[in-house]
Structures are given as C-alpha cells and as structure tokens.
C-alpha atoms as a PDB file:
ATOM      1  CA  UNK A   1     194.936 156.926 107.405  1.00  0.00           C
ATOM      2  CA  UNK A   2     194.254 159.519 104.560  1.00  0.00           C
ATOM      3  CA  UNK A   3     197.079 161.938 105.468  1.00  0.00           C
ATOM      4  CA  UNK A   4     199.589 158.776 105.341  1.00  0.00           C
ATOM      5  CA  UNK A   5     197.948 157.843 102.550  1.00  0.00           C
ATOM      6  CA  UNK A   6     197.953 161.095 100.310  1.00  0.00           C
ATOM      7  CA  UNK A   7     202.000 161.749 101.338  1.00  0.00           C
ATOM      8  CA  UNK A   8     202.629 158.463 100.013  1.00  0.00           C
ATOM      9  CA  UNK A   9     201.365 159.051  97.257  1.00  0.00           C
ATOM     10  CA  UNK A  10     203.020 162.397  96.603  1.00  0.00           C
ATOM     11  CA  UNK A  11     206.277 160.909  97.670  1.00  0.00           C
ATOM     12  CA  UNK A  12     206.090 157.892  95.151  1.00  0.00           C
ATOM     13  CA  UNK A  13     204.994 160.562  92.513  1.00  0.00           C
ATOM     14  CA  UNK A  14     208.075 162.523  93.033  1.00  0.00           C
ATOM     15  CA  UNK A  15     210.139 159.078  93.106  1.00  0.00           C
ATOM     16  CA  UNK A  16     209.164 158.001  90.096  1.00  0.00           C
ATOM     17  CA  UNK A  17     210.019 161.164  87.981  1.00  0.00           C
ATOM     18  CA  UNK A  18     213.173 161.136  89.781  1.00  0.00           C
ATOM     19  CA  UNK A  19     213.881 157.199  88.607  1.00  0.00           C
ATOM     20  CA  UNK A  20     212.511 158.713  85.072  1.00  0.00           C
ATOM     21  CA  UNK A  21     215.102 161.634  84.697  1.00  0.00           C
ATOM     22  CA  UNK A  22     218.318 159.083  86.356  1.00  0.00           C
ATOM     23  CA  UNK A  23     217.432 156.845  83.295  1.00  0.00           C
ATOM     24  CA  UNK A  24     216.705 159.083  80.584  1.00  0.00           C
ATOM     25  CA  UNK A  25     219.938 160.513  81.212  1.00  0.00           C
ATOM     26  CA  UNK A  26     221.495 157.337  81.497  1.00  0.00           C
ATOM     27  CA  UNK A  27     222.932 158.233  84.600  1.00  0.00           C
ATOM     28  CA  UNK A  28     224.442 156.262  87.521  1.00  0.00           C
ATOM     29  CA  UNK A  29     223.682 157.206  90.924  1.00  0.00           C
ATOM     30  CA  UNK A  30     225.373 155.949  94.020  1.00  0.00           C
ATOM     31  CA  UNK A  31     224.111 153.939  97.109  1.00  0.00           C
ATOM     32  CA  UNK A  32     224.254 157.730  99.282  1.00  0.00           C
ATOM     33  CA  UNK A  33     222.471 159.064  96.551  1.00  0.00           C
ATOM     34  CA  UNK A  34     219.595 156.362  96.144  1.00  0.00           C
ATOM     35  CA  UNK A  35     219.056 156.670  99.707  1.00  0.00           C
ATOM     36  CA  UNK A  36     218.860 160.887 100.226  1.00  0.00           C
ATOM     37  CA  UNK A  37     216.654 160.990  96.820  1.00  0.00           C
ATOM     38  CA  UNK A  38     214.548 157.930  96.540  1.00  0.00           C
ATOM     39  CA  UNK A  39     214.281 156.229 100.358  1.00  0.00           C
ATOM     40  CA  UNK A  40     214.380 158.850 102.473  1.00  0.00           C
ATOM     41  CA  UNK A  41     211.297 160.495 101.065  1.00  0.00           C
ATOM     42  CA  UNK A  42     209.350 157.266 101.066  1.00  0.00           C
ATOM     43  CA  UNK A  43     210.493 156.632 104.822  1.00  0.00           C
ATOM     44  CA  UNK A  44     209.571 160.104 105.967  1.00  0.00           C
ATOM     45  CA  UNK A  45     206.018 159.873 104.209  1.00  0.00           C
ATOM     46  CA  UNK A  46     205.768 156.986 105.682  1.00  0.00           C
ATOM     47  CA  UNK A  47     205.224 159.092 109.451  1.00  0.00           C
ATOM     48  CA  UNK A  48     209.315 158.025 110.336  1.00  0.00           C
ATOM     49  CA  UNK A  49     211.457 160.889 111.404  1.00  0.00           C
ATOM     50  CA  UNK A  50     214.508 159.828 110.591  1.00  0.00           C
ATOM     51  CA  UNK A  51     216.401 162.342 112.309  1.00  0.00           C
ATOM     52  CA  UNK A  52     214.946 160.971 115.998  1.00  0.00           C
ATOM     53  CA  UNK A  53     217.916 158.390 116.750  1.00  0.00           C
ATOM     54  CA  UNK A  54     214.879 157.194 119.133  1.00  0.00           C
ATOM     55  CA  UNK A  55     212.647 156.042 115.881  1.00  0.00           C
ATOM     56  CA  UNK A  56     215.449 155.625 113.209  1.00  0.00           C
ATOM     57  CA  UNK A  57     219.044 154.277 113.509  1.00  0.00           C
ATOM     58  CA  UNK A  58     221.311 154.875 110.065  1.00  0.00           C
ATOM     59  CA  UNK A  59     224.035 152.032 109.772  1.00  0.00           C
ATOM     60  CA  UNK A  60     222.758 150.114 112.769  1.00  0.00           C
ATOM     61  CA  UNK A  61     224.752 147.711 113.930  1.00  0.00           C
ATOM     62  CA  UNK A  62     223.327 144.280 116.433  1.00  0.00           C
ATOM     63  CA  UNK A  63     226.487 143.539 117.315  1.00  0.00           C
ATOM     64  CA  UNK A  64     229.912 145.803 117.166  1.00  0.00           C
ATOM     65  CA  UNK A  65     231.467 143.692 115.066  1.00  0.00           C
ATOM     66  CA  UNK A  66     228.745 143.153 112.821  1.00  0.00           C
ATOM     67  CA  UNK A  67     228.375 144.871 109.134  1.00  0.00           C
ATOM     68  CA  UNK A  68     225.866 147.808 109.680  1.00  0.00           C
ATOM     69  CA  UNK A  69     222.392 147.812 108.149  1.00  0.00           C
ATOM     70  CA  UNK A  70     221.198 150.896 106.689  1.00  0.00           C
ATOM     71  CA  UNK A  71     218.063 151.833 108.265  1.00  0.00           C
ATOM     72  CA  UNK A  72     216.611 150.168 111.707  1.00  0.00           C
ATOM     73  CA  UNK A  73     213.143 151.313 112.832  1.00  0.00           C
ATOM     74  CA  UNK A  74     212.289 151.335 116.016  1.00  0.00           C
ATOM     75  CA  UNK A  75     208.874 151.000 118.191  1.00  0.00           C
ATOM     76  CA  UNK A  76     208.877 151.388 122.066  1.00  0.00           C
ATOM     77  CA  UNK A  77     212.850 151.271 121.640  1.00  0.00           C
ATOM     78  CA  UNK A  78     212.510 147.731 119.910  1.00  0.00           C
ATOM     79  CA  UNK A  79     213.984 147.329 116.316  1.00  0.00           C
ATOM     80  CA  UNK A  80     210.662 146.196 114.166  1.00  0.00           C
ATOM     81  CA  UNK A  81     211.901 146.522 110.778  1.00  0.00           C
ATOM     82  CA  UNK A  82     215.071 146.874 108.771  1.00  0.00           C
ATOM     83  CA  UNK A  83     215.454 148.045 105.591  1.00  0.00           C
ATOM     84  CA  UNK A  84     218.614 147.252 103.771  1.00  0.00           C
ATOM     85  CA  UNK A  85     219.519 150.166 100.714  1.00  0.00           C
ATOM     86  CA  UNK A  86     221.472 149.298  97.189  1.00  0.00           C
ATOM     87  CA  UNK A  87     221.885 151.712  94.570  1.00  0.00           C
ATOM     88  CA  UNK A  88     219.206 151.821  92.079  1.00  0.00           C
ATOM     89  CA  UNK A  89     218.789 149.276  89.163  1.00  0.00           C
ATOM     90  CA  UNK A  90     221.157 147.107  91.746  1.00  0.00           C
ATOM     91  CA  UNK A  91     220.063 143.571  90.869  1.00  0.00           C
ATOM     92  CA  UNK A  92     218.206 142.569  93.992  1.00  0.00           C
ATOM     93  CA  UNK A  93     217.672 139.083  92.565  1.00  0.00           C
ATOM     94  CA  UNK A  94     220.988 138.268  93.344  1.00  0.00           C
ATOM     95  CA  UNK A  95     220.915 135.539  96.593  1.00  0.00           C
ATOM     96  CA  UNK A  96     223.860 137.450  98.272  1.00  0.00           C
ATOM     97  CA  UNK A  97     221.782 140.627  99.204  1.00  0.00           C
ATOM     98  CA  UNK A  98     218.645 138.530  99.939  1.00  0.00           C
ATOM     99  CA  UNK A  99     220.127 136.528 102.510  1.00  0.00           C
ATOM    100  CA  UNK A 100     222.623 139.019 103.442  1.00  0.00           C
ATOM    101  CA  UNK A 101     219.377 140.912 104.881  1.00  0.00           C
ATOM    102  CA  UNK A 102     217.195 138.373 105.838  1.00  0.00           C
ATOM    103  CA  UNK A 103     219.738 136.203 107.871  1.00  0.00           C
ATOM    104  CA  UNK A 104     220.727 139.485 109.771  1.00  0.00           C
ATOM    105  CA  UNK A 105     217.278 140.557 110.637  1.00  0.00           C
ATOM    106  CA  UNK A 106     216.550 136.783 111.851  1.00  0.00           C
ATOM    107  CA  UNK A 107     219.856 137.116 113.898  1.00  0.00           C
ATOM    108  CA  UNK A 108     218.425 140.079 115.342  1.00  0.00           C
ATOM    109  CA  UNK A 109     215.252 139.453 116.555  1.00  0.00           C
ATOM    110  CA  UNK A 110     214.013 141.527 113.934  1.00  0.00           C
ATOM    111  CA  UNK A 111     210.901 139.914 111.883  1.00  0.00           C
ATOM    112  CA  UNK A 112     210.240 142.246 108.644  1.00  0.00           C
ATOM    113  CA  UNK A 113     213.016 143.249 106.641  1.00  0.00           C
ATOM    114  CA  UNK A 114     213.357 145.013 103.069  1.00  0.00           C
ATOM    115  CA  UNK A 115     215.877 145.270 100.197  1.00  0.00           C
ATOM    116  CA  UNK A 116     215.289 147.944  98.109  1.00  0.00           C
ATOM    117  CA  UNK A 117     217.203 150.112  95.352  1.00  0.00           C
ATOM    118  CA  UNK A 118     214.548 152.891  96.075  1.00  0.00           C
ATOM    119  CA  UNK A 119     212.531 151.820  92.859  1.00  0.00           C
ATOM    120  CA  UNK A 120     212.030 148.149  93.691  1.00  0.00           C
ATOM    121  CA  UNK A 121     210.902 147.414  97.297  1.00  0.00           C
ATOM    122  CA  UNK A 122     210.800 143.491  98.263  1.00  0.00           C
ATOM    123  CA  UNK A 123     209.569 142.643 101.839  1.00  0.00           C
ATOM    124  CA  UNK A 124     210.166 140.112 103.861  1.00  0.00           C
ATOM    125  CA  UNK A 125     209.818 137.801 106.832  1.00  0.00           C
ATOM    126  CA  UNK A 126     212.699 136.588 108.402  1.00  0.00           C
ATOM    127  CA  UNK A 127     211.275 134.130 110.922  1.00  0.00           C
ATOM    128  CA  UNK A 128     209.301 132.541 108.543  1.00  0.00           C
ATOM    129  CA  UNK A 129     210.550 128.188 108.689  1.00  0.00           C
ATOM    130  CA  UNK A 130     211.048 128.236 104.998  1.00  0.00           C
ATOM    131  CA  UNK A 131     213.920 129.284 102.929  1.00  0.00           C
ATOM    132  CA  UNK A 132     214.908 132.632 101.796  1.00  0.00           C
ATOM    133  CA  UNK A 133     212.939 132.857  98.356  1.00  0.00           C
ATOM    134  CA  UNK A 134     210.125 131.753  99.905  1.00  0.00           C
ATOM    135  CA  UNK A 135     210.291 134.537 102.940  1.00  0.00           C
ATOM    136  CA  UNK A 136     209.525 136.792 100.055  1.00  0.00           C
ATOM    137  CA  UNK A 137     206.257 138.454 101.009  1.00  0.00           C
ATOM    138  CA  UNK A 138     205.359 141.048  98.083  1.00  0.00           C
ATOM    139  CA  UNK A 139     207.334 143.212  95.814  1.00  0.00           C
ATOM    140  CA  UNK A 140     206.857 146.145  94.169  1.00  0.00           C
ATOM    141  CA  UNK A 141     208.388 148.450  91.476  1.00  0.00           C
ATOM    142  CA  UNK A 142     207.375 152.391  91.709  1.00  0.00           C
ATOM    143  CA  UNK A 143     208.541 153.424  88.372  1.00  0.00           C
ATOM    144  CA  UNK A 144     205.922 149.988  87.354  1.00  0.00           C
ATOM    145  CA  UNK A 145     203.074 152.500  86.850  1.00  0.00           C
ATOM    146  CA  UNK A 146     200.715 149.638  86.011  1.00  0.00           C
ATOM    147  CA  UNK A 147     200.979 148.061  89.419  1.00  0.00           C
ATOM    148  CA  UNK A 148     200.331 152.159  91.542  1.00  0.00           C
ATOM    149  CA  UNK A 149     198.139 150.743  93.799  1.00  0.00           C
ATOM    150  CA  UNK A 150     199.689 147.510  94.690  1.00  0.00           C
ATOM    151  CA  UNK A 151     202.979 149.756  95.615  1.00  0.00           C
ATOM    152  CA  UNK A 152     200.791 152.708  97.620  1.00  0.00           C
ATOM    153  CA  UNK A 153     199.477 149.289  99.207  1.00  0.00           C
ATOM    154  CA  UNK A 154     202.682 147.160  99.951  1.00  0.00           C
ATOM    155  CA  UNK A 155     204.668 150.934 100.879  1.00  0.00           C
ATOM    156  CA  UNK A 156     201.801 151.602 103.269  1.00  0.00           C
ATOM    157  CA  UNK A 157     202.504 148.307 105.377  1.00  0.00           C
ATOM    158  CA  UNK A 158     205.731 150.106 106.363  1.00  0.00           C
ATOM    159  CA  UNK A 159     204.870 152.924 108.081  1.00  0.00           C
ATOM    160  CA  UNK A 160     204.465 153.697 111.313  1.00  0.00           C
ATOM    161  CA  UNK A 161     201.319 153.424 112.091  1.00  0.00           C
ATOM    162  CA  UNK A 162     200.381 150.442 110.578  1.00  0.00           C
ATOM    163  CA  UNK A 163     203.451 148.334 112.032  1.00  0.00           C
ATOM    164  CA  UNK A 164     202.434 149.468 115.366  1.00  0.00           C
ATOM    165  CA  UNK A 165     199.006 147.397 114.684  1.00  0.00           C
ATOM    166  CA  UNK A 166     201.219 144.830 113.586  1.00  0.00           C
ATOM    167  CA  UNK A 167     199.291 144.209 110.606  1.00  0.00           C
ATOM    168  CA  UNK A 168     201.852 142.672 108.920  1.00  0.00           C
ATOM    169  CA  UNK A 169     202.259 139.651 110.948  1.00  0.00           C
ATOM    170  CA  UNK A 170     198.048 138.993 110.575  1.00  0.00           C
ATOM    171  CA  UNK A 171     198.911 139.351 106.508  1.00  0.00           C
ATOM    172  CA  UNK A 172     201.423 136.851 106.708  1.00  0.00           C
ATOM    173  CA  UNK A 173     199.792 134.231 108.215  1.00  0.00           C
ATOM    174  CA  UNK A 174     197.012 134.178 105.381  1.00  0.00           C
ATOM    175  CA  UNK A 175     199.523 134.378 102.883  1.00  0.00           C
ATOM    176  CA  UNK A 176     201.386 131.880 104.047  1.00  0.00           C
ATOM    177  CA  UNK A 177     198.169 129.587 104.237  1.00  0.00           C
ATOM    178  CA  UNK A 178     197.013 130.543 101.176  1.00  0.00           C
ATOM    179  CA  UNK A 179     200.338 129.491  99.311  1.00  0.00           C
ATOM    180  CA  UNK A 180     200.307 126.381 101.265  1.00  0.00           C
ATOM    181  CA  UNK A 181     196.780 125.691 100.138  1.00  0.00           C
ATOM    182  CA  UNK A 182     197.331 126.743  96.929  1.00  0.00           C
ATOM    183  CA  UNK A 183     200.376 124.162  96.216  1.00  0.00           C
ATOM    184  CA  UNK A 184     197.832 121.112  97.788  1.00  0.00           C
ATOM    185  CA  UNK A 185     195.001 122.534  95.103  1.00  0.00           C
ATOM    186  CA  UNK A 186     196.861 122.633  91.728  1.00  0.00           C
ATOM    187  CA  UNK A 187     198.704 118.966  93.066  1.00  0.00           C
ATOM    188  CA  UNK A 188     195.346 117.553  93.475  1.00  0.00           C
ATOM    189  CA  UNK A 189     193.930 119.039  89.895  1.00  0.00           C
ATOM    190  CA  UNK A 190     196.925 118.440  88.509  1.00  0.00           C
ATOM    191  CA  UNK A 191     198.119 114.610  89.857  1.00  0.00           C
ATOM    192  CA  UNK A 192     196.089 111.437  90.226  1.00  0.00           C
ATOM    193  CA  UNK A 193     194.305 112.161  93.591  1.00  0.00           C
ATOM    194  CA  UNK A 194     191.652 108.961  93.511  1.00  0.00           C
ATOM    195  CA  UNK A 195     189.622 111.215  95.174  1.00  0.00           C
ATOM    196  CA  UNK A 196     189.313 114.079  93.179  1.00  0.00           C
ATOM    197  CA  UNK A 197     189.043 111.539  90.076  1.00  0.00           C
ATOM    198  CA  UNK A 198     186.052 109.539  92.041  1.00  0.00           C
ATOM    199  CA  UNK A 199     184.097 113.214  92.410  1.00  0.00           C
ATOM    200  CA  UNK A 200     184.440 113.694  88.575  1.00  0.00           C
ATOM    201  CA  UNK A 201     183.606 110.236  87.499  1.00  0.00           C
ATOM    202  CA  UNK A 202     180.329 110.806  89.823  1.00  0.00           C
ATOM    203  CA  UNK A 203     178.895 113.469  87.494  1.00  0.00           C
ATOM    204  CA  UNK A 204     180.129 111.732  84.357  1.00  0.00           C
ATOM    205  CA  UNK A 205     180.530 107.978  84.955  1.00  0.00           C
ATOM    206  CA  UNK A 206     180.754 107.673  81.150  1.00  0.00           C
ATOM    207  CA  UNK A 207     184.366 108.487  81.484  1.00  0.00           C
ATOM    208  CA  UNK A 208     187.327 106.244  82.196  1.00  0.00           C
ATOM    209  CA  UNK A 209     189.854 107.314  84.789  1.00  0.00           C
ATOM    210  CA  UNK A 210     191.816 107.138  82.100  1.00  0.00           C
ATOM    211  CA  UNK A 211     189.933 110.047  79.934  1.00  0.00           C
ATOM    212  CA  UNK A 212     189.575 112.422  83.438  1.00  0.00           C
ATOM    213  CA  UNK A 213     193.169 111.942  83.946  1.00  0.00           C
ATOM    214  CA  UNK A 214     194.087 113.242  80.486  1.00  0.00           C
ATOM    215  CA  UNK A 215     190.946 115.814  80.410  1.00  0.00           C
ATOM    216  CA  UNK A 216     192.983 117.316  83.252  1.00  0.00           C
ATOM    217  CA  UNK A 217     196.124 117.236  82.037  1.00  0.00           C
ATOM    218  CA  UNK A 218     195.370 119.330  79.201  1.00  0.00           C
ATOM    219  CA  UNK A 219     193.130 121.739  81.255  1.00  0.00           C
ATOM    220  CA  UNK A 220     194.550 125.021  82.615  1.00  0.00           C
ATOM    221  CA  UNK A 221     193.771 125.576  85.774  1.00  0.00           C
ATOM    222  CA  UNK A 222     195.063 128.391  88.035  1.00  0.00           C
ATOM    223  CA  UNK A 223     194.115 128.640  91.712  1.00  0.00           C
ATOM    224  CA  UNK A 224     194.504 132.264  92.881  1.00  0.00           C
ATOM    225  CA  UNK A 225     194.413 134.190  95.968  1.00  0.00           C
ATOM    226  CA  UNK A 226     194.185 137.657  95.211  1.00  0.00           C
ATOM    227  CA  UNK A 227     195.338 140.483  97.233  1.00  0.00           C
ATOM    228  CA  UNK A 228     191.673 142.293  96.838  1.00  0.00           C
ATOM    229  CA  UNK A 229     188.233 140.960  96.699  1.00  0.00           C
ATOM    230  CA  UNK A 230     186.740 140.473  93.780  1.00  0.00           C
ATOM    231  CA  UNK A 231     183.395 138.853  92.142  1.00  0.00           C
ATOM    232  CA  UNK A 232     182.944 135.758  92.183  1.00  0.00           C
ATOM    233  CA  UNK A 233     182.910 134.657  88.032  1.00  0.00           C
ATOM    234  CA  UNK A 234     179.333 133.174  87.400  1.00  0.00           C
ATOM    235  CA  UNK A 235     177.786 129.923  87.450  1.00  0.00           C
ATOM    236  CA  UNK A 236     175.170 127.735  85.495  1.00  0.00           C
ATOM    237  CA  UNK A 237     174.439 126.086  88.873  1.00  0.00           C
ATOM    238  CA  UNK A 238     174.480 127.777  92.416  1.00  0.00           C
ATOM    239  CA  UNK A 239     176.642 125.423  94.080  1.00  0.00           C
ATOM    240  CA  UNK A 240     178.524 123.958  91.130  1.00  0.00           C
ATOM    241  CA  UNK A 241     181.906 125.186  89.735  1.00  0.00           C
ATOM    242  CA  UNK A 242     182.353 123.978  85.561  1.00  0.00           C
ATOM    243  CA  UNK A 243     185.721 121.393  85.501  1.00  0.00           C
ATOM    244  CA  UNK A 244     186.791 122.779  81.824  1.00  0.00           C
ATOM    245  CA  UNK A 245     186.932 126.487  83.515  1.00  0.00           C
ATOM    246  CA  UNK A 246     183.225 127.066  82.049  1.00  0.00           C
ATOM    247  CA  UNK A 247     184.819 127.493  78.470  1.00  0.00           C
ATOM    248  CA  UNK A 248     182.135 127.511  75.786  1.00  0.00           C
ATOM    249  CA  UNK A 249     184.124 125.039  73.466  1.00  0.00           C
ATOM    250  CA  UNK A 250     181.038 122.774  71.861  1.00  0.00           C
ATOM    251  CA  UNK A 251     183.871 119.915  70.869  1.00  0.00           C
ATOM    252  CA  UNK A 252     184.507 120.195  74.866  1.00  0.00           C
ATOM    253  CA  UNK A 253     181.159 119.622  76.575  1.00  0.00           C
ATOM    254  CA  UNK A 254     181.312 121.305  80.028  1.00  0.00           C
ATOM    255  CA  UNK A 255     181.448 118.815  83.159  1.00  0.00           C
ATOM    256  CA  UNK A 256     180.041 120.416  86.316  1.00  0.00           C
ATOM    257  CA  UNK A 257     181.413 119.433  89.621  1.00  0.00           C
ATOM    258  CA  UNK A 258     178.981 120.037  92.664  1.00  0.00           C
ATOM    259  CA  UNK A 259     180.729 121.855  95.473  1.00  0.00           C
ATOM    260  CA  UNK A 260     179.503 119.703  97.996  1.00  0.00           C
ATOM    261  CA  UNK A 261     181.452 116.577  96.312  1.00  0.00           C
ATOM    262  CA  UNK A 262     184.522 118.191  96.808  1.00  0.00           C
ATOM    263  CA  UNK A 263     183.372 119.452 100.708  1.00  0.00           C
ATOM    264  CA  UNK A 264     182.655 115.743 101.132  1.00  0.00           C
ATOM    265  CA  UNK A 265     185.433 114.781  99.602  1.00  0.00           C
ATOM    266  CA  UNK A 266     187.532 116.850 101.959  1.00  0.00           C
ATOM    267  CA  UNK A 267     189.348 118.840  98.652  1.00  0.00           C
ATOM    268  CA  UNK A 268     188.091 122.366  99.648  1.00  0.00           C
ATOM    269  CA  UNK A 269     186.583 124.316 103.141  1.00  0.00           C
ATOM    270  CA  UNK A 270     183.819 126.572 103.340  1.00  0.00           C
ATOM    271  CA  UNK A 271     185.247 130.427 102.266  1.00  0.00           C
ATOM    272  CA  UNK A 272     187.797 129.084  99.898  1.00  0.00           C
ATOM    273  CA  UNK A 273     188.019 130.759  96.717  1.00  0.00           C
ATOM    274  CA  UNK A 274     188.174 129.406  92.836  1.00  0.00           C
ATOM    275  CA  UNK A 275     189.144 131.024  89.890  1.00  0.00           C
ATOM    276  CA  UNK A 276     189.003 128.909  86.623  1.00  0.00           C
ATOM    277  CA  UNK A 277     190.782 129.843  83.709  1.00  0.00           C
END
C-alpha cells in the first residue's frame, strides 16, 4: 500500500546516508551495529514490530542446539521468513553464509530467507530443487542509487503485508520458468537445433546450413525477461521478428523470421517475449 510504500522509502533514504557517512569516514561498524542502524529500520518500515516476540523472534533458534538466526518472522505463529544479518560491506558472495542461511531455513520449514549486511539485501528460496546459487531470487544494493526502484520493489516483497498474500511464492514460479525458458531459447539460437535452422533456411533458402550456423554464431542475441513491462521494440512486419536483431548494417541484409514458423516449429508459445539486441 502507499503508507508501506512511502516509509520504505524514507527508511532506505535514511539508510543510505547512514552507509554514506560509515564509508566516508572509513569506519567499521559491527554486526550489533549494522543491525540497530541499517535493518531494524528497514524491518520496522516494513509494518514488523519487532518488539512483539509474537511477530519477530531475535536469535531464533529451530532446534536448541542449533546456531541462532538473527531475525525469524512470524505469520499466524508460523516462521515465514528469516533474515540472516552480517556486518556491512561483509562479503555475502562468500558460499559459507549463503548456504549457512539457506540450508537452515530449508531445515526449518521456512521457504524465503535473506542475507543481508543492511546495504545489500539477497533473497532467497530455500525449497527451490536447484542448488544454492541458483535459489538466488533478486538482489539489491540501497546505497546503488541507480537501481532505487528495483530495491523499494524487492524490500517491499518483505513486509508484512505482502508475505501474508504470499506473493512471493506466485513471483517465483514465473521466475523460475522464465530462467528455465530462457536457458532452452539462447541453446536453441545459439546451438545447431535442425529446427530452428529449417525455419531460417525457409525465408532464405539461398543460404547453406552452413552460412545460418555461422550467421548465428556471430549474432548477439539476448533473451530477457524483465522485471517490468515494457514496449514491445518495433517491427517491419506485424508478426515477424528481424534474425540480425533488426540492425541497419547494409553489408548485413536483415532476414525476417515469421512468428508463426517458430509457433509451428514448437520454439516459442503465445505471450512469450523477445528482445533482440
């Protein structure tokens, strides 16, 4: 909602002049102090009240024996999302704290899990059937000014509203079939699929298999699934998509590929999207 939405915002604001003055001064701060200055003012903008032991458990532990985590929130007295502190300009690359956090959470029953040094928040899915890199859901950097609204975004997934609708999990599963997708597009533009190199050959049966297999390793081709909408990049032909990326390069006539050969050829679905570059 709005309200959410504008505390975030203030929260992230104050954040990222605190990250600001910590590094101008060249200071070091500790893991206590990361988490009173730069998490718990994201988490409480976020709608959690981390004083209700009912909504927020410091140094939660699964299991007595087990190494506590630093903050579990809770929904309807179920654990929904852990969130695992450093202190800032930690690296969080390193594998140790990523599956330190992720194993536990998957232990636990719990699906979404963060690591964050309060600048750098990386969310993931711990039930996901793929290994931990790959769990990795987004990241984002508040003192990053350039990427604001992907932050506000990503930060907003966390609170408390918006895990109760359980929003997350529909996200997922898109971005999860999107990267699966993706990988099966850029292997077939980029391998030998006989398919893909009989729908070319259709529109320009002057070339070899030979020449199209070449012509497409040398093209660059990204497939992308963007977080927003956005339009569509334009066409000479209404249902045709330009196999050179629509570059105006007169040495490089363009060859246009029909949509409908690659529905028929079982390479794309209605409501997929293409970006050529």
């Amino acid at each position: 909602d709005r309200e959410t939405r504008q505390r975030l915002e203030d929260a992230v604001g104050k954040v990222r002049r605190t990250i600001g003055q910590v590094r101008e001064r060249r200071e070091r701060i500790s893991e206590a102090q990361t988490k009173a200055s730069l998490i718990n003012p994201i988490l409480v903008a976020l709608g959690w009240d981390i004083t209700d032991i009912d909504e927020v458990i410091l140094e939660y532990k699964y299991k007595p024996q087990d190494n506590p985590v630093d903050y579990a929130m809770f929904l309807h007295r179920t654990p929904r999302l852990f969130v695992e502190a450093k202190a800032v300009d930690v690296n969080l690359d390193d594998h140790k704290w990523k599956t330190q956090i992720v194993n536990y959470a998957n232990t636990a029953g719990v699906e979404w899990c963060v690591l964050t040094d309060g600048d750098t928040y990386s969310l993931y899915n711990s039930h996901a059937p793929v290994d931990v890199d790959r769990k990795l859901f987004r990241t984002v950097t508040i003192s990053d000014v350039t990427q604001s609204c992907a932050t506000l975004d990503t930060l907003e997934l966390l609170s408390k509203g918006k895990l109760s609708d359980n929003l997350l999990s529909v996200l997922w599963k898109a971005h999860f079939i999107d990267r699966r997708v993706q990988a099966v597009l850029e292997s077939i533009f980029t391998g030998d699929d006989p398919a893909f190199l009989r729908v070319i050959r259709r529109q320009a049966p002057e070339l070899s298999p030979t020449d199209v297999r070449e012509a497409l390793r040398r093209a660059d081709i990204i497939v992308s699934f963007p977080l927003s909408p956005h339009p569509p990049l334009p066409v000479a032909e209404p249902d045709a998509v330009p196999a050179n990326g629509g570059r105006d390069d007169p040495a490089e006539p363009a060859v246009w590929i029909r949509v409908r050969d690659l529905l028929a050829a079982g390479l794309t679905q209605p409501g997929d999207r293409w970006r050529f570059q």
